[in-house]
C-alpha atoms as a PDB file:
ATOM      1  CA  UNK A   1      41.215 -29.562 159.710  1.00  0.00           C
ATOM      2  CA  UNK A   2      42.534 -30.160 163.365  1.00  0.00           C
ATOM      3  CA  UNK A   3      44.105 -33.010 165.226  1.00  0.00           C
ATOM      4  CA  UNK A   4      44.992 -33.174 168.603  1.00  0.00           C
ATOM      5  CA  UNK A   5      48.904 -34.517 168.681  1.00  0.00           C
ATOM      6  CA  UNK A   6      49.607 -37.893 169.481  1.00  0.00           C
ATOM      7  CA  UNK A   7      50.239 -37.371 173.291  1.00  0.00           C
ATOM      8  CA  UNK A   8      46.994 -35.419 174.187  1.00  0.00           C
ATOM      9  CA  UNK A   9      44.923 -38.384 171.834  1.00  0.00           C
ATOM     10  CA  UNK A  10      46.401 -41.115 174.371  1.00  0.00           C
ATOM     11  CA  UNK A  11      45.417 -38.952 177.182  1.00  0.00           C
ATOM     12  CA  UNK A  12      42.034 -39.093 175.760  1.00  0.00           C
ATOM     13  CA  UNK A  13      41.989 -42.752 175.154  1.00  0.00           C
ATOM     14  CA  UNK A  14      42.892 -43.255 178.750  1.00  0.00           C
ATOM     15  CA  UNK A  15      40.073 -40.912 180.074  1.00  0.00           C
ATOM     16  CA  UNK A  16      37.694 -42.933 177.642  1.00  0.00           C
ATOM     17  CA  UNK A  17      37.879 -45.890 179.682  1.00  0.00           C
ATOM     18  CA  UNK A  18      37.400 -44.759 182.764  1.00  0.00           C
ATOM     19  CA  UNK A  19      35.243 -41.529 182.256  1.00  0.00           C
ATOM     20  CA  UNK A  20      31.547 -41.760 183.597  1.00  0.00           C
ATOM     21  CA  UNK A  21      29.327 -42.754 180.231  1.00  0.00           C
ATOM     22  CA  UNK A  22      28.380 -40.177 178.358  1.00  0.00           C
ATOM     23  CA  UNK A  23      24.793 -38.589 178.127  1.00  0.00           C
ATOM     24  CA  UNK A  24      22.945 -41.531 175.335  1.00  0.00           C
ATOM     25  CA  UNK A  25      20.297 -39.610 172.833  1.00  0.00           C
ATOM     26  CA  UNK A  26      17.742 -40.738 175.492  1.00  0.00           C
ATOM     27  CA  UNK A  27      18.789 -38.487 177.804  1.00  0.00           C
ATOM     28  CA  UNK A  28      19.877 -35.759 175.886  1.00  0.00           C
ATOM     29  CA  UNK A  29      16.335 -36.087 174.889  1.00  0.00           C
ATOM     30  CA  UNK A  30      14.589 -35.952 178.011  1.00  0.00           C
ATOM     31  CA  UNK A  31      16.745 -33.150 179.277  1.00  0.00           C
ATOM     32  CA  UNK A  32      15.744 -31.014 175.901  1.00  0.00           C
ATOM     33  CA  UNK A  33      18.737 -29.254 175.930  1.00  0.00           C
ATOM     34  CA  UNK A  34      22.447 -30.295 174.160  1.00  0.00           C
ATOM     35  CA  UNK A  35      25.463 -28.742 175.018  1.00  0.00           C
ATOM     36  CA  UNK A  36      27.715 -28.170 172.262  1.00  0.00           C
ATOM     37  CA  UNK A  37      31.636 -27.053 172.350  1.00  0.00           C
ATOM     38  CA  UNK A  38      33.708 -25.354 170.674  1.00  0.00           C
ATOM     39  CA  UNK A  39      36.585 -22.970 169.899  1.00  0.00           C
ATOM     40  CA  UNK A  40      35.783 -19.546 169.175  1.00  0.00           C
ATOM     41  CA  UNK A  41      38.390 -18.136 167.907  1.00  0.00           C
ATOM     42  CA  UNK A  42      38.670 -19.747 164.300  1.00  0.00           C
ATOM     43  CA  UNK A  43      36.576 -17.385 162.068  1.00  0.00           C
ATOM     44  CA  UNK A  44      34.622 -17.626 159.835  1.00  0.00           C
ATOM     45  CA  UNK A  45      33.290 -21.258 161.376  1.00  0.00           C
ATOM     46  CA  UNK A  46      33.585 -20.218 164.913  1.00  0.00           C
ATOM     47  CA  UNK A  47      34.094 -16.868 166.690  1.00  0.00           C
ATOM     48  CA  UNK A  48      33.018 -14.248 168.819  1.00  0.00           C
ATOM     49  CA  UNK A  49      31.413 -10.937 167.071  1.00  0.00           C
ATOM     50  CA  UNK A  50      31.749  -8.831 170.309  1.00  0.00           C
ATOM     51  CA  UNK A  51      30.117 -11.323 172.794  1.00  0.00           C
ATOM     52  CA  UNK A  52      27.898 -13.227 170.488  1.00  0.00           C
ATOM     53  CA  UNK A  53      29.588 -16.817 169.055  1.00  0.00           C
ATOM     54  CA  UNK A  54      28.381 -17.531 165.322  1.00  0.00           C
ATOM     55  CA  UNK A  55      29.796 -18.748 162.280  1.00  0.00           C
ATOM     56  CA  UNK A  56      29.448 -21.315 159.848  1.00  0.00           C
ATOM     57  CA  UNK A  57      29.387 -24.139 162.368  1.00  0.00           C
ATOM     58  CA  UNK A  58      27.683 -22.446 165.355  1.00  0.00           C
ATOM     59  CA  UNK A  59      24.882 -21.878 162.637  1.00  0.00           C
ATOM     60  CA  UNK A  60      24.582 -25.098 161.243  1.00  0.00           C
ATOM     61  CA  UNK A  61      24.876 -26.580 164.800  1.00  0.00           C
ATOM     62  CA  UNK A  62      21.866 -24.850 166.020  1.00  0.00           C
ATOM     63  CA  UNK A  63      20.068 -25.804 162.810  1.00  0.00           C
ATOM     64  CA  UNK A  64      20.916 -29.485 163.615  1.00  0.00           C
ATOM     65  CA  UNK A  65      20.213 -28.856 167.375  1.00  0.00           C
ATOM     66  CA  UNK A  66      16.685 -27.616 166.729  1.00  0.00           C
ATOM     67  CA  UNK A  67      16.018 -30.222 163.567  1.00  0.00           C
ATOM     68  CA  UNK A  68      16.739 -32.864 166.842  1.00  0.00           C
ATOM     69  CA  UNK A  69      13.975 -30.870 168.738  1.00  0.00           C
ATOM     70  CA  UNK A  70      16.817 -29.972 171.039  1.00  0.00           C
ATOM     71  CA  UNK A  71      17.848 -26.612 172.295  1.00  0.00           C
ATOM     72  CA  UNK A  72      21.674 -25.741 172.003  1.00  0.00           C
ATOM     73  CA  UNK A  73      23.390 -24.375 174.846  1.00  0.00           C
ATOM     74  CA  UNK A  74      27.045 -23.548 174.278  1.00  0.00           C
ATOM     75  CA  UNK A  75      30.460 -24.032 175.798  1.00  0.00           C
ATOM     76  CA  UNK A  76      34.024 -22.100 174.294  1.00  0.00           C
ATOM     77  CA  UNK A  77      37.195 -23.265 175.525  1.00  0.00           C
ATOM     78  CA  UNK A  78      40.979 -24.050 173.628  1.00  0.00           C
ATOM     79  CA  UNK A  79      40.891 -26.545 171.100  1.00  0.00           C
ATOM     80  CA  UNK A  80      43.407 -28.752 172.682  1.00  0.00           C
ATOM     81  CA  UNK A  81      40.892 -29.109 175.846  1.00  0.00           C
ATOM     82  CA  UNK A  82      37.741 -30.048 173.635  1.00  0.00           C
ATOM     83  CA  UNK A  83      38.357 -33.969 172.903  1.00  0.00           C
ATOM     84  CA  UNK A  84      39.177 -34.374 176.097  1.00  0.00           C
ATOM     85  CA  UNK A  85      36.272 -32.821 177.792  1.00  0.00           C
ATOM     86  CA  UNK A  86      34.211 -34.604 175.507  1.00  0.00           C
ATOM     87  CA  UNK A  87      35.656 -38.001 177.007  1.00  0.00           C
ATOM     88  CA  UNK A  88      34.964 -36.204 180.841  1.00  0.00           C
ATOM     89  CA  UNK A  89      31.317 -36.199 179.948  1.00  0.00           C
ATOM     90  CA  UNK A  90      31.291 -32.067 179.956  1.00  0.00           C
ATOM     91  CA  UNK A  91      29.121 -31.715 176.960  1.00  0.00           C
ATOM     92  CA  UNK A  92      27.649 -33.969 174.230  1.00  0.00           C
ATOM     93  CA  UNK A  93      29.086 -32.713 171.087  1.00  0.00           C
ATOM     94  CA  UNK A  94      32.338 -30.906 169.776  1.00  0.00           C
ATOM     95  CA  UNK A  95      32.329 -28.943 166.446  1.00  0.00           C
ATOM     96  CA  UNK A  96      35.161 -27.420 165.883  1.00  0.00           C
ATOM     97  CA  UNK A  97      36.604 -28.308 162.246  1.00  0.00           C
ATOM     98  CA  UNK A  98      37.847 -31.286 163.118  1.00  0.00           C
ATOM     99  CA  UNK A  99      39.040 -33.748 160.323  1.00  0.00           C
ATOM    100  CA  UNK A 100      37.923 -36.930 160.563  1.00  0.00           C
ATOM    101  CA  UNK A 101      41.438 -39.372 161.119  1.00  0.00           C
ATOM    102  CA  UNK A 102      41.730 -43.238 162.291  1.00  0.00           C
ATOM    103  CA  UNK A 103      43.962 -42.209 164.985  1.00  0.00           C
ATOM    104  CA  UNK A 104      40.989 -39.700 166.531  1.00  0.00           C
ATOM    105  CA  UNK A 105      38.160 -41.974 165.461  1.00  0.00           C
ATOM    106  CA  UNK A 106      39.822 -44.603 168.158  1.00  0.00           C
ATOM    107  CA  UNK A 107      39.151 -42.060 170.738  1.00  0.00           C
ATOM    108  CA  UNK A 108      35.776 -40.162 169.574  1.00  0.00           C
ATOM    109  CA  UNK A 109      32.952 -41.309 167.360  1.00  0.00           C
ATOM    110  CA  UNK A 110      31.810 -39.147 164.410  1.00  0.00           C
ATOM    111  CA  UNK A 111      28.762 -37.886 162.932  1.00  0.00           C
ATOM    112  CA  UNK A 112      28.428 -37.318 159.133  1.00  0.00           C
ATOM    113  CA  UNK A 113      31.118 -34.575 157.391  1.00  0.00           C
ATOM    114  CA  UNK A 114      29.546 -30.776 157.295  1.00  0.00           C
ATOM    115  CA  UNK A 115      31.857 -29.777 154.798  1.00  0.00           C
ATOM    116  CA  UNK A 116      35.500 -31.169 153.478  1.00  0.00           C
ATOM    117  CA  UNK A 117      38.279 -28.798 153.153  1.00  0.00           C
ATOM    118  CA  UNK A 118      42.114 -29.302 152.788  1.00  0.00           C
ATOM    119  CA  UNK A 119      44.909 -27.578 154.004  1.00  0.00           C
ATOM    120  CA  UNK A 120      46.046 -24.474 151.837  1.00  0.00           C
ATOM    121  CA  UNK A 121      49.490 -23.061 151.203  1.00  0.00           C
ATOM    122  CA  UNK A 122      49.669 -19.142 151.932  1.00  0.00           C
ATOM    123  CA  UNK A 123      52.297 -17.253 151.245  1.00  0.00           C
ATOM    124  CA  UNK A 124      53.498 -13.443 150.447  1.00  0.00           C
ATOM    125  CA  UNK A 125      55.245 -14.454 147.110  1.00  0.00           C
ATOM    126  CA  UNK A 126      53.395 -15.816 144.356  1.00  0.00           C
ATOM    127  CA  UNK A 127      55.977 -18.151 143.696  1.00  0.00           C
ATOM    128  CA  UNK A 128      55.265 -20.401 146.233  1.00  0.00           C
ATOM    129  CA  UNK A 129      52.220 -22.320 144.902  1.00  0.00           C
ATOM    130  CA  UNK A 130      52.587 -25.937 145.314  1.00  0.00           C
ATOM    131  CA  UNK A 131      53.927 -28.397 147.762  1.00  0.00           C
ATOM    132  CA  UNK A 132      57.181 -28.856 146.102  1.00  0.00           C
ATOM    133  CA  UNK A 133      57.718 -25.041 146.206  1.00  0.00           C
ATOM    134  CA  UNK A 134      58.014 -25.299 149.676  1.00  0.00           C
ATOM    135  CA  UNK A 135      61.215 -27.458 149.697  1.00  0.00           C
ATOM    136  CA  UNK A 136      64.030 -25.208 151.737  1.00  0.00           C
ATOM    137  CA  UNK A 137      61.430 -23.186 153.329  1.00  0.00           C
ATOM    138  CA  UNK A 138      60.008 -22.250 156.914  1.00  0.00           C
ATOM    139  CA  UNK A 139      56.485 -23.337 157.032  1.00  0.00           C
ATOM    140  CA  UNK A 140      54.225 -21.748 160.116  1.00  0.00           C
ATOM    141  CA  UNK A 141      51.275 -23.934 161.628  1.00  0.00           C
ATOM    142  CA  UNK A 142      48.716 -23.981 164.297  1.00  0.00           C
ATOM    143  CA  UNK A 143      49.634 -26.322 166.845  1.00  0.00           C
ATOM    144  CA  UNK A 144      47.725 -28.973 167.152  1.00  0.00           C
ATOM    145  CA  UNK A 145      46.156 -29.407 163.345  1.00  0.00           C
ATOM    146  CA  UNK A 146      46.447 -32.043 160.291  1.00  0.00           C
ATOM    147  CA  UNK A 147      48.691 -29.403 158.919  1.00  0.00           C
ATOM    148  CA  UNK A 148      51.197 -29.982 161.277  1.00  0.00           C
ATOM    149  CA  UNK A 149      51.798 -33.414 160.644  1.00  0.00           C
ATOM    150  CA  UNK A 150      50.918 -33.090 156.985  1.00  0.00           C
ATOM    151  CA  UNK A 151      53.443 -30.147 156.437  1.00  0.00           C
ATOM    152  CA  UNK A 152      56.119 -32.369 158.346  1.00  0.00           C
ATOM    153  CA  UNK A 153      55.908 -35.352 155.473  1.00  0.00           C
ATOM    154  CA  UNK A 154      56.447 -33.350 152.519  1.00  0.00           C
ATOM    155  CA  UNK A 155      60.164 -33.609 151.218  1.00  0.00           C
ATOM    156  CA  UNK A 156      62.631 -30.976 151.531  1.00  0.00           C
ATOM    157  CA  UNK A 157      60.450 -28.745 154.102  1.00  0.00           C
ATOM    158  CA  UNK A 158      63.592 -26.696 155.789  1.00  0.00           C
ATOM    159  CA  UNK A 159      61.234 -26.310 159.027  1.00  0.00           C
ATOM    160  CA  UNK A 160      57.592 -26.331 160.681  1.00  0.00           C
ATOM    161  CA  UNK A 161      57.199 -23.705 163.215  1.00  0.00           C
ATOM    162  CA  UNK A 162      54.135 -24.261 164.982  1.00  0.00           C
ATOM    163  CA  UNK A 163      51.737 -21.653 166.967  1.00  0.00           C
ATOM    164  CA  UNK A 164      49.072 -21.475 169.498  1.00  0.00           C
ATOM    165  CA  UNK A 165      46.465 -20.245 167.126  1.00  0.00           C
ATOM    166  CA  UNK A 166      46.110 -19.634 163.342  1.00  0.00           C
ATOM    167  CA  UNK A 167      46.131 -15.940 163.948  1.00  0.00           C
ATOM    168  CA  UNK A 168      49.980 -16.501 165.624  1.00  0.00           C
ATOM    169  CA  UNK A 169      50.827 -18.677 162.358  1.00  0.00           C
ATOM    170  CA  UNK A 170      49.681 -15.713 160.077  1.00  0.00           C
ATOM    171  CA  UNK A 171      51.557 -12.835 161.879  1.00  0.00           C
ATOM    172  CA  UNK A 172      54.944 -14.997 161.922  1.00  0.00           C
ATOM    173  CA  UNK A 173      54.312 -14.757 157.985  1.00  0.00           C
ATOM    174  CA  UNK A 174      53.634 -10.968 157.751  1.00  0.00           C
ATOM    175  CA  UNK A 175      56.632 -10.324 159.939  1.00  0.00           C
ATOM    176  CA  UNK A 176      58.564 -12.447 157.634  1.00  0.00           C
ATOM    177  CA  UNK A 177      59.459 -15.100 160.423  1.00  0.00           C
ATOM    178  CA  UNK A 178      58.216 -18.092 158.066  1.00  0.00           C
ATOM    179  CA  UNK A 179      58.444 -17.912 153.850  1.00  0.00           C
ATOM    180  CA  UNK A 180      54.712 -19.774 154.133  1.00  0.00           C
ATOM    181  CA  UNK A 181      51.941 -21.042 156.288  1.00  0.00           C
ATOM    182  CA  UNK A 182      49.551 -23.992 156.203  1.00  0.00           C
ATOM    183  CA  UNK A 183      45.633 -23.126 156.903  1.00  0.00           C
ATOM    184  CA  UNK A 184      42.286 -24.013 156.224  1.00  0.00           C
ATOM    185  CA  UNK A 185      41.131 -24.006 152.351  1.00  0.00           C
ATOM    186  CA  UNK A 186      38.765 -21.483 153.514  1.00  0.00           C
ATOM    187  CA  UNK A 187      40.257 -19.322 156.270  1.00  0.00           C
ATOM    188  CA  UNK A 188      42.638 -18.787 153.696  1.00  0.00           C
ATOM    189  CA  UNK A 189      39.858 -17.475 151.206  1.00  0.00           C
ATOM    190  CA  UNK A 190      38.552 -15.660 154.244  1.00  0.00           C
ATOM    191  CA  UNK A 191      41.649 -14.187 154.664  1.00  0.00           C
ATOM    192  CA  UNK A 192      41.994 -12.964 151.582  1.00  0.00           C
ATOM    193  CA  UNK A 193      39.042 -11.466 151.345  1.00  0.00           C
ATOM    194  CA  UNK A 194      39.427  -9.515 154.123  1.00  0.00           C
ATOM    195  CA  UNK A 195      42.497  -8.079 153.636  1.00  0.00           C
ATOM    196  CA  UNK A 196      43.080  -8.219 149.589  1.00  0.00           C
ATOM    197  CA  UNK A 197      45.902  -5.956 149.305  1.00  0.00           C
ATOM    198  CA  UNK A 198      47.750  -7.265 152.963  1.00  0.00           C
ATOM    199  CA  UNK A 199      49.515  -9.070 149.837  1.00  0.00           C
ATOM    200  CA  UNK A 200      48.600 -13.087 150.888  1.00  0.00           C
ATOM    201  CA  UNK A 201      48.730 -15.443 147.895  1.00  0.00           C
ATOM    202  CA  UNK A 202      46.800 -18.812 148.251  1.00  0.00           C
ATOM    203  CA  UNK A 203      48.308 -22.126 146.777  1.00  0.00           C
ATOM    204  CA  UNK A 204      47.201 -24.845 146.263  1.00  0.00           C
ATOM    205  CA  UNK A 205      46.050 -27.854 148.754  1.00  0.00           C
ATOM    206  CA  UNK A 206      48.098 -30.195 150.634  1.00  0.00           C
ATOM    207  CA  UNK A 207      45.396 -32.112 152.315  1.00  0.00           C
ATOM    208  CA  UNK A 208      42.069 -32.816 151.539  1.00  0.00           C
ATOM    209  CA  UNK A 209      39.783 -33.518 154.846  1.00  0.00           C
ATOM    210  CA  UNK A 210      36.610 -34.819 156.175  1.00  0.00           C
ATOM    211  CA  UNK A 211      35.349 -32.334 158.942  1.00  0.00           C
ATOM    212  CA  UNK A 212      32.548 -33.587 161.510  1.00  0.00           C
ATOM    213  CA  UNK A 213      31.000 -33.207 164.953  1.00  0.00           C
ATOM    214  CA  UNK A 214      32.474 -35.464 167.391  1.00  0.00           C
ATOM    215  CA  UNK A 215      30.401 -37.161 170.210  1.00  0.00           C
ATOM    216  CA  UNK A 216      31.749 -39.864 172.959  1.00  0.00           C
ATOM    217  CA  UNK A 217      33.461 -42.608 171.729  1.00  0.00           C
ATOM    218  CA  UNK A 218      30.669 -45.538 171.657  1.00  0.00           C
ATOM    219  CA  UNK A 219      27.835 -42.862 171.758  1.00  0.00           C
ATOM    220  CA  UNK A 220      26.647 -43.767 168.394  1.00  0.00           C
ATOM    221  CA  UNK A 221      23.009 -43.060 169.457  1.00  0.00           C
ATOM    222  CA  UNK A 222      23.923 -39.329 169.519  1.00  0.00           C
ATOM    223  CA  UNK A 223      25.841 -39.423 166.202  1.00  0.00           C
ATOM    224  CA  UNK A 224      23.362 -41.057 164.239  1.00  0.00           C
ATOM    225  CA  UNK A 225      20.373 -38.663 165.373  1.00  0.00           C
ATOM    226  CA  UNK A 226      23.015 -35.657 164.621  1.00  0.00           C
ATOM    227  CA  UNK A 227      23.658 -37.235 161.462  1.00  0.00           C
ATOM    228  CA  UNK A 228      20.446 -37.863 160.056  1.00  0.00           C
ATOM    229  CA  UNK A 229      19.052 -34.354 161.464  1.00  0.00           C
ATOM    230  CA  UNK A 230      22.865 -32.834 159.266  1.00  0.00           C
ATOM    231  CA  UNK A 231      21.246 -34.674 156.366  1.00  0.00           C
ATOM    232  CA  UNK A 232      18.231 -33.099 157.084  1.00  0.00           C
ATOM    233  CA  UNK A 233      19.147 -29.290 157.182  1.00  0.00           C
ATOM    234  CA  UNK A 234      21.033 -29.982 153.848  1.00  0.00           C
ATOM    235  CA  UNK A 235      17.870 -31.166 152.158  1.00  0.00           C
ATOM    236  CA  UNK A 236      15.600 -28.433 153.040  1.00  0.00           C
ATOM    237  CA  UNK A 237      17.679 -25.965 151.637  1.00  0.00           C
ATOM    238  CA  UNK A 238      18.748 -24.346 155.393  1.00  0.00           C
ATOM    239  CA  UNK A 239      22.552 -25.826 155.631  1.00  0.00           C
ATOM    240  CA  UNK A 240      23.004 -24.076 151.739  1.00  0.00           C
ATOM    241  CA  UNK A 241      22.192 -20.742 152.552  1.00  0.00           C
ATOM    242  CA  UNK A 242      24.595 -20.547 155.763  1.00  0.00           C
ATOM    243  CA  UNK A 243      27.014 -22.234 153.436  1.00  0.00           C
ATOM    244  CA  UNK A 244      26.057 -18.989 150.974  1.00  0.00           C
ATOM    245  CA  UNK A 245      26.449 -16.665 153.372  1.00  0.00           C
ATOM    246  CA  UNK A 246      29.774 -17.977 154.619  1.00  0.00           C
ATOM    247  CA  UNK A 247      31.437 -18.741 151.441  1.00  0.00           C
ATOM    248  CA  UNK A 248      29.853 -17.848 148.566  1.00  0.00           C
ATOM    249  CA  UNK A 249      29.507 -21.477 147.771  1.00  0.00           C
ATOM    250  CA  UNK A 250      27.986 -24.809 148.941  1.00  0.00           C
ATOM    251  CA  UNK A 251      31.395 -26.548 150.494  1.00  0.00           C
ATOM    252  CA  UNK A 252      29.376 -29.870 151.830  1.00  0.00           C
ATOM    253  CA  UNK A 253      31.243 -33.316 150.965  1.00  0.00           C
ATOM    254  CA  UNK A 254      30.948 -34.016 146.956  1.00  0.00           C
ATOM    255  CA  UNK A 255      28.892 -37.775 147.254  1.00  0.00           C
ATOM    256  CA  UNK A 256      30.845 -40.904 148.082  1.00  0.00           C
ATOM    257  CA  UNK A 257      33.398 -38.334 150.223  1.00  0.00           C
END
């Protein structure tokens, strides 16, 4: 769902190749313990519920952590800072509903998709439906995300105001600021669900993603033992019913995705 912009992805490239190595599946192995990062604040995959962090991913993290024999320890910080740290050798893994892209995958290496998603038109009109609908209008974004760049390719888009979080994107469209915004397929579900008569109509998809964990770039050790313990979790049954519990559905990757 997220990308870091171009700038901060150089920044990270640089800090690749001249950051201490990170932690190999060896160690992480030895240690027992891998620490994980994330946002926080982008419900219902990560957040805070007073002071304890859960959703989708947190969940399914831990389940992975544990199917590794590993115990997860966790880190929250903004999502602009997370690649980056990752590259600094602050923690092993980010998961944080990042989509998988060939400009980040030259600066991180990733572990199998947990789900795919796309980015969803929202809007207060039910008018505004499809990407062409959005030709002459103001389209709000989280800074930082696929959307952003996505939102800024399709033709006739009057402008893209972009926002520190999601939450900043949404109020700029309940105050009328923007005509529509560009989220998550399901934070805009969420959203609706949570507030079914704030008036939000969904549209349809703009984007359709690949979200995974990232790890070092090169530390394909790592991925490959998250990977296989993801594949794991979603064989015994365990990944479905977060998925359930989430989203009233099973949202993992359809096969070949």
């Amino acid at each position: 769902m997220k990308i870091l912009p171009t700038f901060t992805l150089a920044v990270a490239l640089c800090v690749a190749a001249t950051a201490v190595q990170a932690r190999p599946l060896e160690a992480v192995r030895k240690d027992g313990t891998l620490l994980i990062a994330t946002e926080g604040h982008y419900a219902p995959f990560n957040f805070f519920q007073g002071k304890q962090l859960t959703g989708f991913e947190v969940e399914v993290a831990e389940l992975v952590a544990r199917k590794m024999g590993l115990t997860p320890q966790w880190k929250t910080l903004s999502f602009d800072a997370l690649l980056t740290g990752l590259q600094q050798d602050r923690w092993d893994v980010v998961i944080a509903s990042h989509a998988i892209t060939e400009e980040r995958a030259r600066a991180v290496t990733f572990a199998a998709p947990h789900y795919c998603s796309g980015g969803t038109i929202v809007s207060m009109t039910p008018t505004l439906r499809s990407a062409g609908d959005l030709a002459g209008k103001t389209v709000s974004v989280q800074t930082g995300t696929t959307y952003a760049a996505e939102v800024q390719r399709l033709p006739g888009i009057q402008s893209v105001k972009n926002f520190p979080a999601d939450t900043d994107a949404r109020n700029a469209l309940v105050s009328k600021r923007v005509d529509a915004m560009v989220t998550d397929r399901f934070v805009a579900k969420e959203l609706l669900r949570k507030s079914p008569k704030a008036g939000f109509h969904l549209g349809e998809m703009v984007t359709v993603e690949r979200i995974a964990a990232a790890m070092a770039l090169g530390n394909t050790g790592l991925a490959d033992a998250w990977s296989q313990a993801l594949q794991a979790v979603m064989a015994d049954g365990s990944y479905a019913k977060v998925s359930q519990k989430y989203f009233q559905e099973d949202i993992r990757c359809p096969a070949g995705r």
